[in-house]
C-alpha atoms as a PDB file:
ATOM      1  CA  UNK A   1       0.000   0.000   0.000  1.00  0.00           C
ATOM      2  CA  UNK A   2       1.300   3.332  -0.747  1.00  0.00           C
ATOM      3  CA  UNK A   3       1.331   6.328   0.989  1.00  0.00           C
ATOM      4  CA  UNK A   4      -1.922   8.251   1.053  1.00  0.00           C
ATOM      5  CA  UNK A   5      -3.029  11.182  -0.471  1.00  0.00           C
ATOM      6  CA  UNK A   6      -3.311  13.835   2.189  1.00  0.00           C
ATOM      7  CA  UNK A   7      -0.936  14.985   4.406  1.00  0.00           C
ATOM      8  CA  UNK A   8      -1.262  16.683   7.573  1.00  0.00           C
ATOM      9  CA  UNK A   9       1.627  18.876   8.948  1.00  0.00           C
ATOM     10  CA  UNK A  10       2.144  18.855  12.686  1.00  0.00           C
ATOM     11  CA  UNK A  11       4.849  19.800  15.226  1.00  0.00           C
ATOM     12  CA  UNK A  12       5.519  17.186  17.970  1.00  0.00           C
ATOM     13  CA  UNK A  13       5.059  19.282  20.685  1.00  0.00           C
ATOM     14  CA  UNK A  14       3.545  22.717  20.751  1.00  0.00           C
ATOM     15  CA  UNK A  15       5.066  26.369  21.017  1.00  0.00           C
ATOM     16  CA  UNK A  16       8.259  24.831  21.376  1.00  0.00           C
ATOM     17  CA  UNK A  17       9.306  26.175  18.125  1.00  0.00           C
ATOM     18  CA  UNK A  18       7.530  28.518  15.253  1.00  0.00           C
ATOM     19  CA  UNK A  19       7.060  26.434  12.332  1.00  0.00           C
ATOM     20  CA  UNK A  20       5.957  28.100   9.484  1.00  0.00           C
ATOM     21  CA  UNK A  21       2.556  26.769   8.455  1.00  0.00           C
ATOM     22  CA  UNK A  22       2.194  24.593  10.628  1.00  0.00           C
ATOM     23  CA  UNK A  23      -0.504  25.087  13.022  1.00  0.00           C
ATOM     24  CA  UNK A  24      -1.436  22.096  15.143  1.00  0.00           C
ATOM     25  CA  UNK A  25       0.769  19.701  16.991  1.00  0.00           C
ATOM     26  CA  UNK A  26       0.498  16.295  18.432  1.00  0.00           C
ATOM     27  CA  UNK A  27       1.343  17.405  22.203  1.00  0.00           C
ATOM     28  CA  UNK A  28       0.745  19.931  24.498  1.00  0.00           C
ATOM     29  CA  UNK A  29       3.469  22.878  25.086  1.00  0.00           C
ATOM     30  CA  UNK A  30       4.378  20.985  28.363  1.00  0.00           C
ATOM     31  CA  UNK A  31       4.296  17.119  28.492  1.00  0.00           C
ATOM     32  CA  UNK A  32       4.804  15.012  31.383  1.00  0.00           C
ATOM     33  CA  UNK A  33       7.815  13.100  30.479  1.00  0.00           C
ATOM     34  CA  UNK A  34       7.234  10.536  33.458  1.00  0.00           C
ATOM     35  CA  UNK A  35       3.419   9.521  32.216  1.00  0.00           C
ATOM     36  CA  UNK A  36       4.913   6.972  29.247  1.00  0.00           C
ATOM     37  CA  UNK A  37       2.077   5.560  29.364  1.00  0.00           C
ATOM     38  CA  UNK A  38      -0.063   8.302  28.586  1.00  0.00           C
ATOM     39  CA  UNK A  39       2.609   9.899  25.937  1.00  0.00           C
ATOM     40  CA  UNK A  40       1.672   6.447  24.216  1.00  0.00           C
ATOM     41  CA  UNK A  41      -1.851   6.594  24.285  1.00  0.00           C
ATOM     42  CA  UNK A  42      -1.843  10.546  22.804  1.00  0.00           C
ATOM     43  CA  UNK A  43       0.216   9.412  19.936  1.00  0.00           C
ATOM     44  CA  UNK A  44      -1.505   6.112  19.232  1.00  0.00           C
ATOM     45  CA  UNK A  45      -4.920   8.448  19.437  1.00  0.00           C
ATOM     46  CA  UNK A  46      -3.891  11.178  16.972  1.00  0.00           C
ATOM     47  CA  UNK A  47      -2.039   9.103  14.581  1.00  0.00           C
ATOM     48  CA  UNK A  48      -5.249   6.753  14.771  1.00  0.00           C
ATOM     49  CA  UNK A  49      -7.266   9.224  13.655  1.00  0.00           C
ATOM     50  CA  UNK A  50      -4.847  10.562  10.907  1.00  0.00           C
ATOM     51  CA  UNK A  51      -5.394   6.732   9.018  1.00  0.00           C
ATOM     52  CA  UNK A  52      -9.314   7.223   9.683  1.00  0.00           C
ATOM     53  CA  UNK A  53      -8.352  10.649   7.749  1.00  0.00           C
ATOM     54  CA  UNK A  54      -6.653   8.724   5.292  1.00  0.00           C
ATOM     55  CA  UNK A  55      -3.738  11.358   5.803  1.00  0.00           C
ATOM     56  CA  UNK A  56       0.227  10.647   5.723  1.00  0.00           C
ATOM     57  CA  UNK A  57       2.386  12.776   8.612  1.00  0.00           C
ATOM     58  CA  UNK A  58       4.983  14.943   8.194  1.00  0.00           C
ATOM     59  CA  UNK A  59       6.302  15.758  11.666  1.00  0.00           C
ATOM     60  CA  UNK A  60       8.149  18.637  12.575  1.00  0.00           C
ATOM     61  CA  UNK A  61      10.414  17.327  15.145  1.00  0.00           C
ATOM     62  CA  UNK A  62      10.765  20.041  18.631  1.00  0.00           C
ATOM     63  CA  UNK A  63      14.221  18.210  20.279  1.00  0.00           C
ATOM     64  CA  UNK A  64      12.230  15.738  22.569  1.00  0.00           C
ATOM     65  CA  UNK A  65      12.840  12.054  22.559  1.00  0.00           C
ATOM     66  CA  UNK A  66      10.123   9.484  24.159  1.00  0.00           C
ATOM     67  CA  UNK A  67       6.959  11.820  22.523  1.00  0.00           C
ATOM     68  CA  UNK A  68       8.923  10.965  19.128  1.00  0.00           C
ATOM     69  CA  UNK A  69       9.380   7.500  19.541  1.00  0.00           C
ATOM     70  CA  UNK A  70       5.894   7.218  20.377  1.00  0.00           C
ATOM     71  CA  UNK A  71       4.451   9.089  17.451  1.00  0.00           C
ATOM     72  CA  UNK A  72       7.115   6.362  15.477  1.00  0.00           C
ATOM     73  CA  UNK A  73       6.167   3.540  16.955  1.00  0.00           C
ATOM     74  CA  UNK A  74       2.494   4.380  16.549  1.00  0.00           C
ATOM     75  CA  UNK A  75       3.042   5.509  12.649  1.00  0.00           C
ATOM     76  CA  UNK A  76       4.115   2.331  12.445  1.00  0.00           C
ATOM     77  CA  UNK A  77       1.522   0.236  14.341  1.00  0.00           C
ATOM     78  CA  UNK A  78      -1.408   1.986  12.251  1.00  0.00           C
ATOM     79  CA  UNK A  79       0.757   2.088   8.928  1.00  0.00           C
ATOM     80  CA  UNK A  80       0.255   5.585   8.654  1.00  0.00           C
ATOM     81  CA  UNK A  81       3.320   7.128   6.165  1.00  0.00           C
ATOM     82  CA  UNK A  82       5.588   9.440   8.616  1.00  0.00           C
ATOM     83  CA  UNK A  83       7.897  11.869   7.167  1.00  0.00           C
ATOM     84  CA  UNK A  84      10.362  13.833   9.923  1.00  0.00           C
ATOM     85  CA  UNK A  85      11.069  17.481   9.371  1.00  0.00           C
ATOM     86  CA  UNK A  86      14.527  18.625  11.165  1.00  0.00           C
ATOM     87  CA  UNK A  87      15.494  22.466  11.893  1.00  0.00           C
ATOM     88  CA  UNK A  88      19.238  23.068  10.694  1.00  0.00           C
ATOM     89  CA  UNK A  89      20.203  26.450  12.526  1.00  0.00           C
ATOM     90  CA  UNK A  90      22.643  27.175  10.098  1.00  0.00           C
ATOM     91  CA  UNK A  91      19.963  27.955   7.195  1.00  0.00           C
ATOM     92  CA  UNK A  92      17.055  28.270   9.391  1.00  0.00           C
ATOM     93  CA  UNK A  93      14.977  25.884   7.189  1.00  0.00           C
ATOM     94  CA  UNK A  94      13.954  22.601   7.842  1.00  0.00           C
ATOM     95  CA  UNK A  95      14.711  19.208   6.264  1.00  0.00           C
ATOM     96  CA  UNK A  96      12.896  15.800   5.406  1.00  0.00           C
ATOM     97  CA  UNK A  97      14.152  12.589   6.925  1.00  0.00           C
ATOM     98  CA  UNK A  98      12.000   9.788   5.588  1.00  0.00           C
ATOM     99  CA  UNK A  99      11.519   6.777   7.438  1.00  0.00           C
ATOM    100  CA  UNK A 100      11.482   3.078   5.775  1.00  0.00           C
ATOM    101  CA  UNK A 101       8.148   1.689   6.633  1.00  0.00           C
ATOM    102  CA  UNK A 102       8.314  -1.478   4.768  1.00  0.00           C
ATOM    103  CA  UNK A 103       4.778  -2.435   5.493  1.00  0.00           C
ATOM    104  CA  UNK A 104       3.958   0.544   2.939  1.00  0.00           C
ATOM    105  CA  UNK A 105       6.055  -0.231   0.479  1.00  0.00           C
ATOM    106  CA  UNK A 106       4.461  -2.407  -2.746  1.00  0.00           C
END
């Protein structure tokens, strides 16, 4: 199965960065880093409804570790296409890191 044909731009976490057009973010501004459990269950939620949506990710990535790996690891668990966006201070501009997601390949 391919990737879909929407896409919905998101940050991880919100007002940790300005992100040009993007508007809406998986997390909060302030996320309890010792509720994994919950963490989980916020990314499995949102990236659930994304594949209802029948929209692919791109993720603007804010610097913070487990809320990643759980928006991965659900991406993955819903096949839902992720694409990572990374901020290179030198530029200022961000840039794509696609991840292999072999269930979506044909």
């Amino acid at each position: 199965m391919a990737g879909n044909n929407k896409t919905k731009r998101l940050a991880l976490c919100r007002s940790r960065h300005i992100i040009p057009g993007v508007a809406e973010a998986i997390y909060p501004p302030t996320v309890d880093f010792t509720d994994l459990d919950e963490i989980d269950r916020q990314a499995d939620r949102y990236v659930c409804q994304c594949k209802l949506d029948g929209e692919d990710i791109d993720l603007y990535v804010t610097g913070v570790q487990y809320p990643l790996v759980a928006v991965i690891n659900a991406c993955l668990k819903r096949k839902v296409k992720l694409t990572l966006y990374h901020f290179n201070p030198n530029d200022e501009e961000y840039y794509s890191q696609d991840l292999y997601q072999k269930d979506l390949e044909d």
